[in-house]
Protein backbone atom coordinates (compact mmCIF):
# COMPACT_ATOMS: atom_id res chain seq x y z
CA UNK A 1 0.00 0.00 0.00
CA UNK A 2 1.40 3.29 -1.33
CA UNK A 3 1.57 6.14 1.42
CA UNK A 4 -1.26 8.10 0.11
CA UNK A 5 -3.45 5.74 0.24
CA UNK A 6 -2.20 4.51 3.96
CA UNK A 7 -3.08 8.36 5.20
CA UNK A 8 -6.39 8.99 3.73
CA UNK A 9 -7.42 5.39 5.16
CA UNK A 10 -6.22 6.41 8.11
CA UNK A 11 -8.03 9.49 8.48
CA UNK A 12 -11.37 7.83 6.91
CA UNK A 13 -10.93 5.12 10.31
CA UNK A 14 -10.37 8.04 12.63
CA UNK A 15 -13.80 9.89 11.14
CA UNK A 16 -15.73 6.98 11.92
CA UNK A 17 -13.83 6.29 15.14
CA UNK A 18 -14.37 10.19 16.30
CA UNK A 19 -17.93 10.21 15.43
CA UNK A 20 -18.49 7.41 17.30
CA UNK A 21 -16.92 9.09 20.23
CA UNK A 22 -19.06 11.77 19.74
CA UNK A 23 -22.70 9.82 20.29
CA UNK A 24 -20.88 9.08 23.48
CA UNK A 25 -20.44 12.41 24.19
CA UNK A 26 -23.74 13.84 23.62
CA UNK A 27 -25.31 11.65 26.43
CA UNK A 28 -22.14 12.46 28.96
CA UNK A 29 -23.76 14.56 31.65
CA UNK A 30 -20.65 16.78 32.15
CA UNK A 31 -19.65 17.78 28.73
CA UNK A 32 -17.27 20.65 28.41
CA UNK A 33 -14.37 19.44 28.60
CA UNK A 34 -15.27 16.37 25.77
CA UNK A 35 -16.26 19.20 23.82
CA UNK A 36 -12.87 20.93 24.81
CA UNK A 37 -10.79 17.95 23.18
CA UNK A 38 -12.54 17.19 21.01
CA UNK A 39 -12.98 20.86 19.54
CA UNK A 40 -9.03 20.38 19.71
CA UNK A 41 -8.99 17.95 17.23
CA UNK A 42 -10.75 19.69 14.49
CA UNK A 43 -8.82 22.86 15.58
CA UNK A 44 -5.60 21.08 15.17
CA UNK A 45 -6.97 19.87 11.27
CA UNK A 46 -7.53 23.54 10.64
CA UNK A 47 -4.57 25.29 11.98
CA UNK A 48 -2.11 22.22 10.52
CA UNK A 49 -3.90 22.77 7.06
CA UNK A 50 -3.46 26.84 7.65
CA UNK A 51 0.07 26.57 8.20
CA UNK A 52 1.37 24.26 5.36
CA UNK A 53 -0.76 26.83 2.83
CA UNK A 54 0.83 29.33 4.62
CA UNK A 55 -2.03 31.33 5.55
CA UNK A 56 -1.41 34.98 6.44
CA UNK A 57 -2.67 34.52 10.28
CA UNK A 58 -1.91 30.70 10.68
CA UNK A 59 0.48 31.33 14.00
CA UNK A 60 -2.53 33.50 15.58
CA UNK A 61 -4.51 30.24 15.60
CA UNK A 62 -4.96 28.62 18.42
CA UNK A 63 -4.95 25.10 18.95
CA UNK A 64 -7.36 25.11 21.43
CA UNK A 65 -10.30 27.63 20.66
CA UNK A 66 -13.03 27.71 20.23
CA UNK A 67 -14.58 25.23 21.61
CA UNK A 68 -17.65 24.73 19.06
CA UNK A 69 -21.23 24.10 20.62
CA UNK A 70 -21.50 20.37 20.63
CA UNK A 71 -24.29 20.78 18.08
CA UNK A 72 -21.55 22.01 15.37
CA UNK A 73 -18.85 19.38 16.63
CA UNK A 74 -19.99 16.78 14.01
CA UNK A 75 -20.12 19.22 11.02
CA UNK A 76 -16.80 20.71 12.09
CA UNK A 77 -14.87 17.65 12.11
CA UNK A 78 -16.25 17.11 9.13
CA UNK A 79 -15.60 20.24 7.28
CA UNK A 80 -11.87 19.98 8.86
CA UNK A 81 -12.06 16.49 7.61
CA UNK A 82 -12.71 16.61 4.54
CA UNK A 83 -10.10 19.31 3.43
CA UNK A 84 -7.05 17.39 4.46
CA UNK A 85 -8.82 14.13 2.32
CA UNK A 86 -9.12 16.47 -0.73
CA UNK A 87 -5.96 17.92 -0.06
CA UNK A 88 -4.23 14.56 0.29
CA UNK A 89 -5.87 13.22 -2.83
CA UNK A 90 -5.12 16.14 -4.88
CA UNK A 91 -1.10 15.34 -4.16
CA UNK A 92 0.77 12.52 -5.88
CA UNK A 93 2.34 9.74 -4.22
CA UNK A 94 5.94 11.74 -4.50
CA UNK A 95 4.61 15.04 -3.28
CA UNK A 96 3.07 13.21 -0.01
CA UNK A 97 6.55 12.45 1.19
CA UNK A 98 8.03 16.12 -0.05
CA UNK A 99 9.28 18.60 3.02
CA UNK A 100 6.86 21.44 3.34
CA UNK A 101 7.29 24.70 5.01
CA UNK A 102 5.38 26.33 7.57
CA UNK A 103 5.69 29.32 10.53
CA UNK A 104 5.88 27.14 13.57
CA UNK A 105 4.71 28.38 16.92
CA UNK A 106 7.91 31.12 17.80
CA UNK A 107 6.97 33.17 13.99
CA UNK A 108 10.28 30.97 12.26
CA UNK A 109 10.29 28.79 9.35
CA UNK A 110 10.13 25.34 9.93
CA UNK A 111 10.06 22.07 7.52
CA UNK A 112 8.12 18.79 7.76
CA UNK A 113 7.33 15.95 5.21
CA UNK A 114 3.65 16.22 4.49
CA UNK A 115 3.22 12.65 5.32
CA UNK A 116 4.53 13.27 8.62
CA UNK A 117 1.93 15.99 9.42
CA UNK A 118 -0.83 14.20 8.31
CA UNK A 119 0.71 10.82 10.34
CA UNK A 120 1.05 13.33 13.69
CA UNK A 121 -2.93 14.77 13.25
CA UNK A 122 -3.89 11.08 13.01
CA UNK A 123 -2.03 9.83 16.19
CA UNK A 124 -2.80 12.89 17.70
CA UNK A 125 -6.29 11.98 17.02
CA UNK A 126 -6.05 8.70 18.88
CA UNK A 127 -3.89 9.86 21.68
CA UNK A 128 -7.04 12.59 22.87
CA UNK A 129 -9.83 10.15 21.65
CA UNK A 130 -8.63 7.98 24.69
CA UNK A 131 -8.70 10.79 26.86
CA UNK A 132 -12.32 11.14 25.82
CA UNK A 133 -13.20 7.56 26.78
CA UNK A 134 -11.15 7.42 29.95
CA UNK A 135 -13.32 11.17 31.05
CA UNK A 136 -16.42 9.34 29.32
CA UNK A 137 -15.89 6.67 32.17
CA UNK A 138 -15.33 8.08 34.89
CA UNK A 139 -18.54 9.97 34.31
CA UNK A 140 -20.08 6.62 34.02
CA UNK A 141 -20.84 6.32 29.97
CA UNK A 142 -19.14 3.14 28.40
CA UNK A 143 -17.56 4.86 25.39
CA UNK A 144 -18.65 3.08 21.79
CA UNK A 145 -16.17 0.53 20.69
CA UNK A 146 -13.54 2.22 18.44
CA UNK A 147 -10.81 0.10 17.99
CA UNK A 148 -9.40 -0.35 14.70
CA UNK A 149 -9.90 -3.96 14.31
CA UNK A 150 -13.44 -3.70 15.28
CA UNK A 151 -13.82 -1.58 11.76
CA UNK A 152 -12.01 -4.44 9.44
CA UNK A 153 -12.75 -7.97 11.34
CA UNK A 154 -15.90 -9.61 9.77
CA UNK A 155 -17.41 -12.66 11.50
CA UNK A 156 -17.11 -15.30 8.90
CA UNK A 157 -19.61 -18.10 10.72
């Protein structure tokens, strides 16, 4: 499997995985700060995307804020979503592993292979979906089941 095709799967199983997550959220009773990470995660989509198309105000962005109404979380992610699929399918398999440049967080130019980006939004995306589940629990809400072979096994019997 060529690299291109490894990162869009990969952000197609995290869609599904996050919007799982988010039924979960909307019946937590203490919300904020689910909507707080995961806000985050479409935040960090945006800002990533702003930076390597070196948007004017991409530094000002925050990685945190806002924190959408949990009402817009689902179109959000998917608006966020959907540019860095478009984006990644618009690029050839040798442009997905070419450096890219981008103003990092102190204003200076920095350099990253776009793979790597979209590979860090992706684990990233993981790493605060199980903070989700482990704040869905202890509010007593058994998160859905997101792991990655629950998307690909099929019972054969």
């Amino acid at each position: 499997m060529e690299m291109k095709q490894y990162l869009t799967d990969t952000f197609r199983y995290n869609d599904w995985a996050n919007r799982e997550i988010l039924k979960s959220i909307q019946s937590a009773p203490e919300k904020q700060e689910l909507i707080r990470f995961f806000s985050h995660l479409i935040n960090s989509q945006k800002k990533w995307m702003a930076r390597i198309l070196e948007f004017p105000h991409s530094t000002e962005m925050s990685w945190w804020d806002p924190a959408y109404p949990l009402e817009q979380l689902e179109e959000e992610w998917a608006k966020s979503l959907r540019a860095w699929i478009q984006f990644l399918e618009s690029k050839t398999e040798e442009q997905i592993s070419e450096y890219v440049f981008y103003a990092g967080y102190d204003g200076g130019k920095w350099t990253a292979k776009l793979q790597d980006i979209a590979l860090q939004l992706n684990y990233h995306s993981i790493h605060h979906r199980a903070q989700i589940q482990t704040i869905l629990r202890t509010q007593g809400i058994e998160p859905q089941f997101v792991d990655y072979i629950g998307r690909v096994y099929r019972k054969i019997e």
